[in-house]
N, C-alpha and C. Protein backbone atom coordinates (compact mmCIF):
# COMPACT_ATOMS: atom_id res chain seq x y z
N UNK A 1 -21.14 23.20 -12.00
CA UNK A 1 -20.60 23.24 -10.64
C UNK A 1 -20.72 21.86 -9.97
N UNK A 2 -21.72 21.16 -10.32
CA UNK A 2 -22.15 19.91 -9.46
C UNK A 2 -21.39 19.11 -10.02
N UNK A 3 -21.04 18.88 -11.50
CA UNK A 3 -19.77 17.92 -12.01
C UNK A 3 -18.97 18.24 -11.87
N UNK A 4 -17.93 19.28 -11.35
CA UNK A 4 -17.02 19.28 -10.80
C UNK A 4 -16.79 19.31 -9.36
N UNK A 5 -17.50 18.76 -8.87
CA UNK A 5 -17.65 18.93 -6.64
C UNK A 5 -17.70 16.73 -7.22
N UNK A 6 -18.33 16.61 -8.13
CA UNK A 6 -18.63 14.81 -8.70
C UNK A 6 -16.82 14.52 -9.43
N UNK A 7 -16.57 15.13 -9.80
CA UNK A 7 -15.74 14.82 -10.23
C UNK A 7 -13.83 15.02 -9.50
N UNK A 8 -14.23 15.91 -8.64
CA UNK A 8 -13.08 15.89 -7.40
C UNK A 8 -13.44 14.99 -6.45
N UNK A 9 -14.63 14.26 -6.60
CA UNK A 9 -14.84 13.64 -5.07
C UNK A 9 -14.00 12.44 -5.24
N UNK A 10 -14.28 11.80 -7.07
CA UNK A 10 -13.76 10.70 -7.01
C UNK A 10 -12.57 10.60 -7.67
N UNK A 11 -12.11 12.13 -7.73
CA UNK A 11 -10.45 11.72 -7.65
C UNK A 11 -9.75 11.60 -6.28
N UNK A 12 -10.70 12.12 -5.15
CA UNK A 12 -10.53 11.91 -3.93
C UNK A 12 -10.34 10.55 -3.38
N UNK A 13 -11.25 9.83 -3.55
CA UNK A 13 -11.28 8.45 -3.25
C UNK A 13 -10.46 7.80 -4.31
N UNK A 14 -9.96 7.83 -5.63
CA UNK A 14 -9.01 7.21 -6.40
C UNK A 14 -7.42 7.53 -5.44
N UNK A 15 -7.46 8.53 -5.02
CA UNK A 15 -6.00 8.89 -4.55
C UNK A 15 -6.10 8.51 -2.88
N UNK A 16 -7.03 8.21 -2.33
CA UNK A 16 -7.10 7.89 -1.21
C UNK A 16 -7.27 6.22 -1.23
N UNK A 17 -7.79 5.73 -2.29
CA UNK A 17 -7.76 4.07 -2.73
C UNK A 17 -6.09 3.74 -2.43
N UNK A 18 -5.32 4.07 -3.20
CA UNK A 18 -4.03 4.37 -3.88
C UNK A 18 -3.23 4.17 -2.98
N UNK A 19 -3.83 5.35 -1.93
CA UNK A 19 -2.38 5.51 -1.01
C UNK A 19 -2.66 4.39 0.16
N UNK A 20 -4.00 3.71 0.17
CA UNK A 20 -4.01 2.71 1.00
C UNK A 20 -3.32 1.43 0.87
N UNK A 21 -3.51 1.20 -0.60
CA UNK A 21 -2.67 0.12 -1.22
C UNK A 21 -1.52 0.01 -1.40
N UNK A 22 -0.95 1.51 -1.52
CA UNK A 22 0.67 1.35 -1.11
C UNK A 22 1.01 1.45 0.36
N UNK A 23 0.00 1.56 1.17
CA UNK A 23 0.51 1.65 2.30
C UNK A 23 0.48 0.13 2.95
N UNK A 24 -0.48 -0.46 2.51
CA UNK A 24 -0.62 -1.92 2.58
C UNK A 24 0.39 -2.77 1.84
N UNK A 25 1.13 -2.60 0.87
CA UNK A 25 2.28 -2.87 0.11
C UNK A 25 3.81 -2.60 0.97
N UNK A 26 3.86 -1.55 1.36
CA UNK A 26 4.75 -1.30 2.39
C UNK A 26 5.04 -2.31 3.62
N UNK A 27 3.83 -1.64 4.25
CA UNK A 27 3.88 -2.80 5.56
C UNK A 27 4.06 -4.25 5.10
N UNK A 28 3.36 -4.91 4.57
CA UNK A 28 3.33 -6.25 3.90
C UNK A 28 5.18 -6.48 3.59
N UNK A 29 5.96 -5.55 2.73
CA UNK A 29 6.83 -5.72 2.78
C UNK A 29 8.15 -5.54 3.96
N UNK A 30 7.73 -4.77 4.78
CA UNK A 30 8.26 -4.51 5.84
C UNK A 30 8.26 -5.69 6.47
N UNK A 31 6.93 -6.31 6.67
CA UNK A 31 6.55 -7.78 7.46
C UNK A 31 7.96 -9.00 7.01
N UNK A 32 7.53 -9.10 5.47
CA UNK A 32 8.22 -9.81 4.88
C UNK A 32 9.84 -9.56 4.78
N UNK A 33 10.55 -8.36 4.90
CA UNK A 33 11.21 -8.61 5.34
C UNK A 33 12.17 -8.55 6.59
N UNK A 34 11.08 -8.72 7.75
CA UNK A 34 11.29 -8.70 8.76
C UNK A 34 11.33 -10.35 9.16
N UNK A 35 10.74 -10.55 8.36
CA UNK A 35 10.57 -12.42 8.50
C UNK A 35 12.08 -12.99 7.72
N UNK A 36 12.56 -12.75 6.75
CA UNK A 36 13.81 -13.18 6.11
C UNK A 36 14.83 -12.69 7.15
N UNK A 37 14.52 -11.16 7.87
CA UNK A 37 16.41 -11.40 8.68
C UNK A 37 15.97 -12.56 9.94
N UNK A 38 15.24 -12.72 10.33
CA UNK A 38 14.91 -13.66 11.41
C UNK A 38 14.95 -15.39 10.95
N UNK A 39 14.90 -15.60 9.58
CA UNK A 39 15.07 -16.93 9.50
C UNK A 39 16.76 -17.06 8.89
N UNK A 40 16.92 -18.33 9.58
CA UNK A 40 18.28 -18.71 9.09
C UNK A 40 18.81 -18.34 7.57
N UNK A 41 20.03 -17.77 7.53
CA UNK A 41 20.71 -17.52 5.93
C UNK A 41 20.30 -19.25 4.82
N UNK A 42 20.70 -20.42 5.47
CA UNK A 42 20.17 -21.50 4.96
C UNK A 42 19.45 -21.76 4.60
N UNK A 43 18.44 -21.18 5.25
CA UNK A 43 16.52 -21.73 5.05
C UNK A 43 16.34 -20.48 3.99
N UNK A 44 16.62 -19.23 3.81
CA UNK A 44 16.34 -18.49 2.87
C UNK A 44 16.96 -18.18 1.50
N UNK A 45 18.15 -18.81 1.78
CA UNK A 45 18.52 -19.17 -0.10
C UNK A 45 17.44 -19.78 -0.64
């Protein structure tokens, strides 16, 4: 019983790692390309 309450915890925190990092991947990209429509077509070729 106790290795499995050990062993959901840290699939808990693997899938909660996870979704932080894609959520940090997201935004980051959102940022980024929020920064390319704002700079000139010139400067971003």
């Amino acid at each position: 019983m106790k290795k499995e309450i050990i062993k959901h915890l840290k699939l808990l925190i693997l899938l909660n790692a996870f979704d932080g990092i894609v959520t940090h991947i997201g935004v980051s990209a959102g940022y980024i390309e929020e920064w390319n429509s704002k700079t000139p077509r010139k400067w971003a070729q």
